[in-house]
Every structure is written in C-alpha cells, then in structure tokens.
Protein backbone atom coordinates (compact mmCIF):
# COMPACT_ATOMS: atom_id res chain seq x y z
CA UNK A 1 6.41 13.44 5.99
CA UNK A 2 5.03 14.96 3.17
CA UNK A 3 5.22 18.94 2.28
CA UNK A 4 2.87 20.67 3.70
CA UNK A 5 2.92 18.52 6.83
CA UNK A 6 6.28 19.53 7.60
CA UNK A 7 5.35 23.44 6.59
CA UNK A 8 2.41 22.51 9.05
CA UNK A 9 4.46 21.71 11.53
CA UNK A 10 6.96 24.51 11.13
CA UNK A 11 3.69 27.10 11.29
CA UNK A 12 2.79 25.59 14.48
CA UNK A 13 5.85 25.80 16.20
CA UNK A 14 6.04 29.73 14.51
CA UNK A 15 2.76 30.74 16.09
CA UNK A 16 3.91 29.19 19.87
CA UNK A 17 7.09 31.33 19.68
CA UNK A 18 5.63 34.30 18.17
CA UNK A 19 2.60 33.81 21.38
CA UNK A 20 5.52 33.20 23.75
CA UNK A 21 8.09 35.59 22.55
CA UNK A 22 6.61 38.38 20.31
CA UNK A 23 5.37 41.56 21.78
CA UNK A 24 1.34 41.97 20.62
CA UNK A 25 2.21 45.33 19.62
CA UNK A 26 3.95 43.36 16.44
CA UNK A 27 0.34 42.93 14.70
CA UNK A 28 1.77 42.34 10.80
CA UNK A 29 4.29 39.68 12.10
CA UNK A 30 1.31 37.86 14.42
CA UNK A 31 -1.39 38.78 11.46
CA UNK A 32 1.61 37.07 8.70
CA UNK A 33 1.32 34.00 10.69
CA UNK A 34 -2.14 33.87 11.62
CA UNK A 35 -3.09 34.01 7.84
CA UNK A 36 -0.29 32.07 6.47
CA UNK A 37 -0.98 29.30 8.96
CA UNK A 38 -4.10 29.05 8.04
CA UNK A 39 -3.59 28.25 4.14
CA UNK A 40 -1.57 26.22 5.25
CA UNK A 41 -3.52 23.98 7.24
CA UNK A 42 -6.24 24.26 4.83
CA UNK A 43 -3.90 22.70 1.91
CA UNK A 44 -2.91 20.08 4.05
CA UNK A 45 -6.41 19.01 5.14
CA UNK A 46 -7.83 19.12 1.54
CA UNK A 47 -5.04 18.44 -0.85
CA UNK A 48 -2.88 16.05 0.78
CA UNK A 49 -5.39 15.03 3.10
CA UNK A 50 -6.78 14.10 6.71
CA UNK A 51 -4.09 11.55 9.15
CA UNK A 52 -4.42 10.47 12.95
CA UNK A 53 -0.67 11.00 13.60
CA UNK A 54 -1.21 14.87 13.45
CA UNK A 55 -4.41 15.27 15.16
CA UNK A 56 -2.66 17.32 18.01
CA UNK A 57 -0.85 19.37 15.57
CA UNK A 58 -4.12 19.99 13.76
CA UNK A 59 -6.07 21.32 17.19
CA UNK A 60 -3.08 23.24 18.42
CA UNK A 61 -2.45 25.10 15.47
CA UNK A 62 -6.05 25.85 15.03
CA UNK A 63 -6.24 27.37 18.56
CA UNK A 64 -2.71 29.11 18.13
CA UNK A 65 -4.52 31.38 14.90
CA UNK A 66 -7.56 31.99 16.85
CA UNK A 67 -5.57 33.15 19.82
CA UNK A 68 -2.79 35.15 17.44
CA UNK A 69 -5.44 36.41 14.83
CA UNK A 70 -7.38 38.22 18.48
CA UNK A 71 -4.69 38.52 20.62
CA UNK A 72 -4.88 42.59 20.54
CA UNK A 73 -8.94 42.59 20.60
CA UNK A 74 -9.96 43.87 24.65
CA UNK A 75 -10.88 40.75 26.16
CA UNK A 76 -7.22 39.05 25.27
CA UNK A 77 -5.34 42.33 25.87
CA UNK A 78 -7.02 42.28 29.78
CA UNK A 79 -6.22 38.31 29.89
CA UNK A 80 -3.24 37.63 31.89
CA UNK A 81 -1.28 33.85 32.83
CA UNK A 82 1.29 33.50 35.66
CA UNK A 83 5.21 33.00 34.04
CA UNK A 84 4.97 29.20 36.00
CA UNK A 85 1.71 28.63 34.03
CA UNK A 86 2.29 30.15 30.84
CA UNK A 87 5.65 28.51 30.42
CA UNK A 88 4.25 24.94 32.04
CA UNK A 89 1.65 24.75 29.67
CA UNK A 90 4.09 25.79 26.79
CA UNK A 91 6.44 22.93 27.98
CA UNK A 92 3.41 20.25 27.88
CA UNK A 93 2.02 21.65 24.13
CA UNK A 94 5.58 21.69 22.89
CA UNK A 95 5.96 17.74 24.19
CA UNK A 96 2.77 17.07 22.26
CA UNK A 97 3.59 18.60 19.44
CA UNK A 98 6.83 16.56 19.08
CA UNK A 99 5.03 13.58 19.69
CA UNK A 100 3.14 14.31 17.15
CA UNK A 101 5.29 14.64 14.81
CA UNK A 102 7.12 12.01 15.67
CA UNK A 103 4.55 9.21 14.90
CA UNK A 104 4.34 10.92 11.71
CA UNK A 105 7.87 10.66 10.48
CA UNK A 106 7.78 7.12 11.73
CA UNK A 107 4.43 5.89 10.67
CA UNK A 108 4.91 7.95 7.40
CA UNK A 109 2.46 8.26 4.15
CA UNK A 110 4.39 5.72 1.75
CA UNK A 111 4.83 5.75 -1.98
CA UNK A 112 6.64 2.72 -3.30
CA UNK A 113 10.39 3.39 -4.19
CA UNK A 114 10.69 5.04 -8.23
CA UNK A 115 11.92 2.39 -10.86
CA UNK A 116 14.58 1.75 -12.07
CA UNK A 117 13.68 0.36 -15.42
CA UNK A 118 13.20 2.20 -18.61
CA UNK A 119 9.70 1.74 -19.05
CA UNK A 120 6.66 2.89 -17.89
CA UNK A 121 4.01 0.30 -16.10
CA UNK A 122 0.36 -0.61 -16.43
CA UNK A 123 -1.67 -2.88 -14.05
CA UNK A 124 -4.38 -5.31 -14.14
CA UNK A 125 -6.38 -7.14 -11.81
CA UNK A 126 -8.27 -10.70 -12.61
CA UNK A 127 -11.16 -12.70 -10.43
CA UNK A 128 -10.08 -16.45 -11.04
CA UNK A 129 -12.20 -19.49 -10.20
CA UNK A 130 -10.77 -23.20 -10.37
CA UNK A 131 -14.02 -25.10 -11.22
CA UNK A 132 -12.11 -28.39 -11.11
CA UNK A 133 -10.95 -27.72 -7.18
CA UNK A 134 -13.09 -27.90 -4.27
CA UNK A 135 -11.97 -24.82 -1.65
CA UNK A 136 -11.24 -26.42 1.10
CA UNK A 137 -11.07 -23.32 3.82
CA UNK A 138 -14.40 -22.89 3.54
CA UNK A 139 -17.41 -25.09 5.16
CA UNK A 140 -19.96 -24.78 2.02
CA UNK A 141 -18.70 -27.66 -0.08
CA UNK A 142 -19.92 -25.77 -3.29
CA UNK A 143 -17.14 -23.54 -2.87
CA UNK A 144 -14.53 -23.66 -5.92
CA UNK A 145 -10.84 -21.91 -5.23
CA UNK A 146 -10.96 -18.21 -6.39
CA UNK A 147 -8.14 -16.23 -6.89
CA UNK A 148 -7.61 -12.82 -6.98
CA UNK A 149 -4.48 -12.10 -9.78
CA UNK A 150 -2.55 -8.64 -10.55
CA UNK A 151 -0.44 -8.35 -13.67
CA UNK A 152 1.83 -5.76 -14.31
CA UNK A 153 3.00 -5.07 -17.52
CA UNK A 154 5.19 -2.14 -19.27
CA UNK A 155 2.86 0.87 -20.56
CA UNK A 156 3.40 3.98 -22.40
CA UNK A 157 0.43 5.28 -19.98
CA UNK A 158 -0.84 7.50 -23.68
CA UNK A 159 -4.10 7.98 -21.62
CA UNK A 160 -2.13 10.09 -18.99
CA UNK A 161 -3.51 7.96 -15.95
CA UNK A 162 -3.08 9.31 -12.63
CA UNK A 163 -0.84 6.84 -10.61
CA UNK A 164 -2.74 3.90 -9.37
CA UNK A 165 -3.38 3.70 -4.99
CA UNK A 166 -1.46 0.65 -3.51
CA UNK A 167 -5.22 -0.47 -1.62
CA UNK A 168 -8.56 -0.23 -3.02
CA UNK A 169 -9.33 3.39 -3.77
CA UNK A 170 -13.26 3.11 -3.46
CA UNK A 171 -14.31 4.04 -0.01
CA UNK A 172 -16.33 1.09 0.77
CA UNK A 173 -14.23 -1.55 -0.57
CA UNK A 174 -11.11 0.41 1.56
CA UNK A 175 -12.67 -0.02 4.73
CA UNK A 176 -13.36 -3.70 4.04
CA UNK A 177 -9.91 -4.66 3.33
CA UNK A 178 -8.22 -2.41 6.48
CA UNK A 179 -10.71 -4.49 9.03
CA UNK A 180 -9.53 -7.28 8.00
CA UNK A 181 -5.94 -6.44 8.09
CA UNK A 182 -6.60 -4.15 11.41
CA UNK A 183 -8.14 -7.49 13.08
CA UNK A 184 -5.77 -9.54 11.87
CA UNK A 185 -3.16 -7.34 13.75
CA UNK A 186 -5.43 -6.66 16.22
CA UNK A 187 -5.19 -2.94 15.68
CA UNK A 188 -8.11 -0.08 15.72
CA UNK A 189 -9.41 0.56 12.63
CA UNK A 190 -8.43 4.15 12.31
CA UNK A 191 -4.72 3.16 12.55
CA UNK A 192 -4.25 1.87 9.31
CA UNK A 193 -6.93 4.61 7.58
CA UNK A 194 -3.87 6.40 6.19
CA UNK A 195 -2.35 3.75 3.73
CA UNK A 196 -5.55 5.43 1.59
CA UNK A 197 -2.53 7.68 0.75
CA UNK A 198 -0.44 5.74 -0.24
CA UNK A 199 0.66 5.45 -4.16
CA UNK A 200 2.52 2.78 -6.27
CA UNK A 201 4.56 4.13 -9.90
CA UNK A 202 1.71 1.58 -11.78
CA UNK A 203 -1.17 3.14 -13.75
CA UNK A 204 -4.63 0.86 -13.84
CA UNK A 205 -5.86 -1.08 -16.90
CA UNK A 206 -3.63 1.05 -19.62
CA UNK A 207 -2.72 -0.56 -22.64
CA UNK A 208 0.30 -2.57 -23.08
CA UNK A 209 3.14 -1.59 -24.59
CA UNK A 210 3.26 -3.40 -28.29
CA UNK A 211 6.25 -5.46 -29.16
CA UNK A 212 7.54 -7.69 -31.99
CA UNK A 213 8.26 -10.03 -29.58
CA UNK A 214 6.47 -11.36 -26.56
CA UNK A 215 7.27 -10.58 -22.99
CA UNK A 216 8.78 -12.98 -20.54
CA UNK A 217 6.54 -14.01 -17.34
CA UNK A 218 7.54 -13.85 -13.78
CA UNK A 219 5.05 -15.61 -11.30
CA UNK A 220 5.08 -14.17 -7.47
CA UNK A 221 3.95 -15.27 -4.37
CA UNK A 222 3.86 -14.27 -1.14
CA UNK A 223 4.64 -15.17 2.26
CA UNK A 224 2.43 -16.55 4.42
CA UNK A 225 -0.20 -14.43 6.05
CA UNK A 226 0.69 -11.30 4.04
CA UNK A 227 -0.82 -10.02 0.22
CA UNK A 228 0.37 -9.95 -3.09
CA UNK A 229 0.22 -5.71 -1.99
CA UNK A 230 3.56 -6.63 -0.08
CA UNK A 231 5.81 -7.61 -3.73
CA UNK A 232 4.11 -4.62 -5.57
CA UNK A 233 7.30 -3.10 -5.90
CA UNK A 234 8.93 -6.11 -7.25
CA UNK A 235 6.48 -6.47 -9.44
CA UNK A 236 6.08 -2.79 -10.76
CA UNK A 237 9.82 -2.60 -11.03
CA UNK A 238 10.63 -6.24 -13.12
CA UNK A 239 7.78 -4.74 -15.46
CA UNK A 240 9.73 -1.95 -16.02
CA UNK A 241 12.38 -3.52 -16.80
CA UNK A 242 10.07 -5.26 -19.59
CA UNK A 243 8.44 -8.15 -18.30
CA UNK A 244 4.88 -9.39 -17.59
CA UNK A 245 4.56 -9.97 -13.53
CA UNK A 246 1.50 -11.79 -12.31
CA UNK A 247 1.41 -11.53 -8.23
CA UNK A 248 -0.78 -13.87 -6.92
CA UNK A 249 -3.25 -13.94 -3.71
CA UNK A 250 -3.42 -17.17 -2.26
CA UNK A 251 -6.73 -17.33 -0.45
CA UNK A 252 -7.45 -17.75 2.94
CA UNK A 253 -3.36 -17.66 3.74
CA UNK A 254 -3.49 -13.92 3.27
CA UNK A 255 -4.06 -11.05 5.72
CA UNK A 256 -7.02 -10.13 3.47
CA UNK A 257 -7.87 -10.65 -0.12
CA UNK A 258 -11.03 -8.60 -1.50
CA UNK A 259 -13.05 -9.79 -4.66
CA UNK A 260 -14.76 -7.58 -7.07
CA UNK A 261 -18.27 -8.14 -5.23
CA UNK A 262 -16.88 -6.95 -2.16
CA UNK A 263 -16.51 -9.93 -0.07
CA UNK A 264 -13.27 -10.25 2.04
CA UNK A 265 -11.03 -13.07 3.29
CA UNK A 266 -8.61 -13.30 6.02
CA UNK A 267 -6.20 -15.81 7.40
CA UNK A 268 -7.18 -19.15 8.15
CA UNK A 269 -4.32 -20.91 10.52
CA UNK A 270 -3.49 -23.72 8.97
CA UNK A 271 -0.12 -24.50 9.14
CA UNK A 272 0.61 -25.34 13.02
CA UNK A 273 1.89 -29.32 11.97
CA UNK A 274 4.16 -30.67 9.13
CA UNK A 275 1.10 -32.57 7.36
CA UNK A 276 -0.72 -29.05 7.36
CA UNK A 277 1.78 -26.86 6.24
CA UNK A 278 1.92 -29.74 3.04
CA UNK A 279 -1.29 -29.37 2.62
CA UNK A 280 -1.05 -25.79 2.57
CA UNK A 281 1.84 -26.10 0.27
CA UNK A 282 0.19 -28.33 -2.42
CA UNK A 283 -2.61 -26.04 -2.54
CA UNK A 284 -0.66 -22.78 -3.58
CA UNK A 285 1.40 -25.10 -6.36
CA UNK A 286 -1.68 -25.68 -7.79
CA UNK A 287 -3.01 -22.05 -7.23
CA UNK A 288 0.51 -21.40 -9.31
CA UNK A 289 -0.14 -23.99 -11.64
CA UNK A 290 -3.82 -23.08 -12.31
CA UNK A 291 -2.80 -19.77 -13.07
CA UNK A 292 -0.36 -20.65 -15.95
CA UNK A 293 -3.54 -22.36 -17.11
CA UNK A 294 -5.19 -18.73 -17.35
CA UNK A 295 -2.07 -17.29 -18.71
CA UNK A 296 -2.49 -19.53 -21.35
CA UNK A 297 -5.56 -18.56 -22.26
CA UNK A 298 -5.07 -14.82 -22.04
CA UNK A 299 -2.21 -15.56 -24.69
CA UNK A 300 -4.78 -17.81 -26.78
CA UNK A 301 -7.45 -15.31 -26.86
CA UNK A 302 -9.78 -18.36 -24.97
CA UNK A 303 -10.09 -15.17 -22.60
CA UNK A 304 -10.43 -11.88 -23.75
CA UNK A 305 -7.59 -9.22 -22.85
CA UNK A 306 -5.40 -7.30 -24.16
CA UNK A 307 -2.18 -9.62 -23.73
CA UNK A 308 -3.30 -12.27 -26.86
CA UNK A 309 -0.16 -12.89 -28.31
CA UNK A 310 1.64 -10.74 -25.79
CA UNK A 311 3.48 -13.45 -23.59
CA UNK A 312 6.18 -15.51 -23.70
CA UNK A 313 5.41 -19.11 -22.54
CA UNK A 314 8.61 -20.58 -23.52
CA UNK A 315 9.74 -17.82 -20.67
CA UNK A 316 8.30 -18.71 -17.31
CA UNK A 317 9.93 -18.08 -14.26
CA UNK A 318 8.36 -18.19 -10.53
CA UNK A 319 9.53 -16.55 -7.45
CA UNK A 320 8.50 -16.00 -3.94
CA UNK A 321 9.15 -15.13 -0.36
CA UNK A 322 9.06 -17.56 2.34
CA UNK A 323 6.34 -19.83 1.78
CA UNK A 324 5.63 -18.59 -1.57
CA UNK A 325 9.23 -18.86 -1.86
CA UNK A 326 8.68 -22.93 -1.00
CA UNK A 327 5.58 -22.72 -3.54
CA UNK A 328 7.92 -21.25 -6.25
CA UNK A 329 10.37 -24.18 -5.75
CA UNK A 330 8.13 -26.74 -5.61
CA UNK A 331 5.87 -25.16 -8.73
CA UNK A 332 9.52 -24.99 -10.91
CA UNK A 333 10.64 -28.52 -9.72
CA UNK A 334 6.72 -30.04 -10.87
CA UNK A 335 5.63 -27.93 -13.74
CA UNK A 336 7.69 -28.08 -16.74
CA UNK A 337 6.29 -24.85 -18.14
CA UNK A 338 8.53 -23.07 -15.32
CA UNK A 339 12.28 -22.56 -16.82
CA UNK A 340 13.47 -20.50 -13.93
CA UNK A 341 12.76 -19.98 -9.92
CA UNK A 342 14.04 -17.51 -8.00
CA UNK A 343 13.68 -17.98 -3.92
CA UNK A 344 14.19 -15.69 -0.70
CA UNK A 345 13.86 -16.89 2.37
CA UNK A 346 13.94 -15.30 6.00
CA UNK A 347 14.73 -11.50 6.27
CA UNK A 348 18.24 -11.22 5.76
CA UNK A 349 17.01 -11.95 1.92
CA UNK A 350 19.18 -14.74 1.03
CA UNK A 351 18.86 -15.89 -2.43
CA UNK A 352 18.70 -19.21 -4.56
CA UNK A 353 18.01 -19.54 -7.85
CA UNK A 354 17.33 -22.90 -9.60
CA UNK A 355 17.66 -23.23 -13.43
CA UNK A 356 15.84 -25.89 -15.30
C-alpha cells in the first residue's frame, strides 16, 4: 500500500475508536481527528490518487468526520443507539474496513523493482510495418504485419524526466488498452483502472548515453498471450547494466497491443494444433528477424534516431519466455546475426543458454 493509504487507513480506524470509546466531552482529541483525517483523505484522493479497493474506506471515513466533527452539536448530543446496535454495526464496519484493506495490500499499486545496474535508463517506442509480409490475422488482405517495438537504452535523464507509467498515460489511449486486457480476462473494466498508477525506473524518449563504443543488443519476446509490458523490468534493468533492449509485441498473440493511432489488438487463438502453433512460431522468427532489419537501419542512419552508430551488431543476443522463449531459439539457430540466446521456460524459470 502506498503512504497515505495506510495513514488513511490508520485515521479510519482512529475515528471508529475515538466514536466508540472517547467521551464527546473530549472535543480537541475528536476535533484533532476530524481535521487531521480529513487532509488526509484529501492527499490521498488528489496526490496519490483515486482506487476501487478502498472505496469502503473512503465512505466510512468520510461519514466518521462528519459524525466526529458534530458529534457535540444538539441534534447528535439527543441521538442515542442501543449497546447491541451500536456495537453490531461497529462489528460489520470494522469487517468492511478490513476487507478493504485487504484487497488493497493484495491487489497493490506496483512500481517495478529498482535496478541494479549503474546507469540510468531511457525508453523508446517504434510503429513497425513489414511491407514485404502479408498479416495474416486479419481478413483485409491489404494488411502488412505491424509491430509495435520498445527500446531501452542507458540515459543520464539531463532533462530531469519524471519516471515513465508502465501503460499508456493518455486517458483515452489507457482505457483502450485495459478493455482489451479486462475482456481478455473477462474482468470489469474498473478492475484493472488502477495499473494507471503504476511506474517503471525508465524515463521516455531521453537521450542516450554517448559512448566510444557501441552498445550490445538484447532482443525479447514474450510469452504467448501476454505484452512486451510483462519483461519491462528485464528490459529496464539489462539497460542499466549498459545494453540496448528492444522488447517486442508480437501482434495478434498479445493480450493487447495499441498503435500510435489508437487502434487496439487482442489475442487471436491460434495455436490449439501442432501445424498452428508452427505457424505461429515462424511468424514471430520473422517478426524477430524483421526487426534486426530495423535495427540495422537505426544504426545506418536509413532511419532517423538517435542510436546511428550507437549499436553493436556484431553483439546480438535474443531471449524470451515460453513461446518467445521457442522464438528466441529458433531466431538464434536461423539468423546468423544472433551470437547468443538466452531461454526460460515454464514458471519455475529454468534456464538454457545456447552460444553460437
């Protein structure tokens, strides 16, 4: 939970003992809380911000000031509640309250884990289009394969950036991606409104750190039916360590993958029977192979960037998890570009590396 959540919290439970337990003849102590609460909730509310988890927490300790901040006025002073009544309902507002909290220590507001590495780290985001391949998840045969790319890179962040959000930070484009990833887990949509909050240790399109000598690549996928937003602390933390990390979406086998126009994609099922999971398969080597292509090019200056001159090709590695895991194997074993793959498979994490 984050600061003022737990001092909300602790207020709340403050002003229910002080209504059960404190004589109303003790106005500074009730008039301490009342205000102090208060602050408190407003802080939470506008700084750290709005979540679903405390909604009871939020009502009850609005209606605990109102009822401590008036308790001595006429009307409340006259207002008497049976011991079996008072106490019941204090029993049932105290099990709320706990429940409260409890789905928010457990369905928390997330920052990714601090690095480890010495450097700072700068991200990037690229729309890619394949002109030479035909999308094949799609039923408008115009379609070309698009890709959206991240690349992380190590920064000295001389702008001062704020840290960057993990999910889109525009309002619109926010809601977009959490329907798609709310359907896809067939979840309301208000659920998942609080990764909004959550931040990753990466600071958006900052320049890159210059070097005499280039920076090494890593290439990451990920698993099937999840987002390149899943290895953003990988990536973050190889950068910085002092590589160039370039996570990739691979369309249509994500939970959702936004483009710059706004569109969204979800998961399209395709890999119920051996010859569809190898078509599957083929398609994300050459998604991985397509975007060495571009990497290329950013090095070349054939695109424009910042990174000309910046990377390392005679440094390539690939990794992944699960089926990206598969695609990084299969993209080291066919493309000689790749000197080094690095593999996890299944959730206990086991690792294989393969050196060419």
């Amino acid at each position: 939970m984050r600061l003022f959540e737990i001092l909300l919290v602790l207020s709340c439970f403050a002003l229910l003992i002080d209504l059960l337990f404190i004589k109303r003849s003790a106005k500074k102590i009730g008039l301490g809380l009342g205000i102090g609460s208060s602050v408190i909730l407003l802080v939470q509310l506008f700084v750290e911000g709005y979540r679903w988890q405390l909604l009871v927490v939020y009502i009850m300790t609005a209606l605990f000031i109102i009822i401590v901040l008036f308790r001595h006025s006429e009307k409340m002073m006259n207002l008497k509640i049976g011991k079996f009544l008072k106490y019941s309902l204090s029993s049932l507002i105290v099990i709320l309250l706990v429940g409260s909290t409890v789905l928010s220590v457990y369905l928390p507001v997330f920052d990714l884990p601090k690095l480890d590495g010495p450097e700072k780290v700068g991200t990037q985001t690229f729309h890619l289009t394949d002109q030479n391949r035909d999308e094949i998840f799609t039923e408008d045969q115009s379609d070309k394969r698009e890709l959206m790319v991240q690349v992380w890179y190590p920064t000295e962040n001389s702008n001062n950036k704020k840290r960057d959000t993990l999910f889109p930070n525009n309002k619109e484009m926010f809601k977009k991606y959490i329907q798609s990833f709310s359907a896809s887990l067939k979840l309301p949509e208000f659920v998942l409104d609080y990764w909004k909050y959550s931040r990753t240790n990466s600071y958006e399109n900052v320049e890159i750190i210059p070097s005499a000598t280039p920076y090494p690549v890593v290439l990451l996928s990920h698993g099937m039916g999840t987002s390149r937003v899943l290895q953003a602390s990988q990536a973050e933390n190889l950068a910085s360590h002092g590589f160039i990390v370039v996570t990739i979406d691979h369309t249509y086998s994500t939970f959702a993958t936004l483009f710059p126009d706004g569109r969204v994609t979800d998961y399209k099922k395709s890999t119920t029977t051996l010859d569809e999971r190898t078509k599957t398969g083929s398609i994300w080597t050459k998604d991985v192979e397509f975007v060495i292509d571009q990497i290329e090019k950013l090095n070349s200056g054939e695109i424009e960037s910042q990174f000309k001159g910046k990377i390392d090709l005679d440094h390539i590695g690939a990794m992944g998890h699960s089926f990206g895991g598969a695609t990084a194997f299969n993209a080291t074993y066919l493309d000689q570009r790749i000197k080094a793959g690095l593999i996890w498979m299944g959730h206990y994490m086991k690792w294989k590396i393969e050196m060419i």
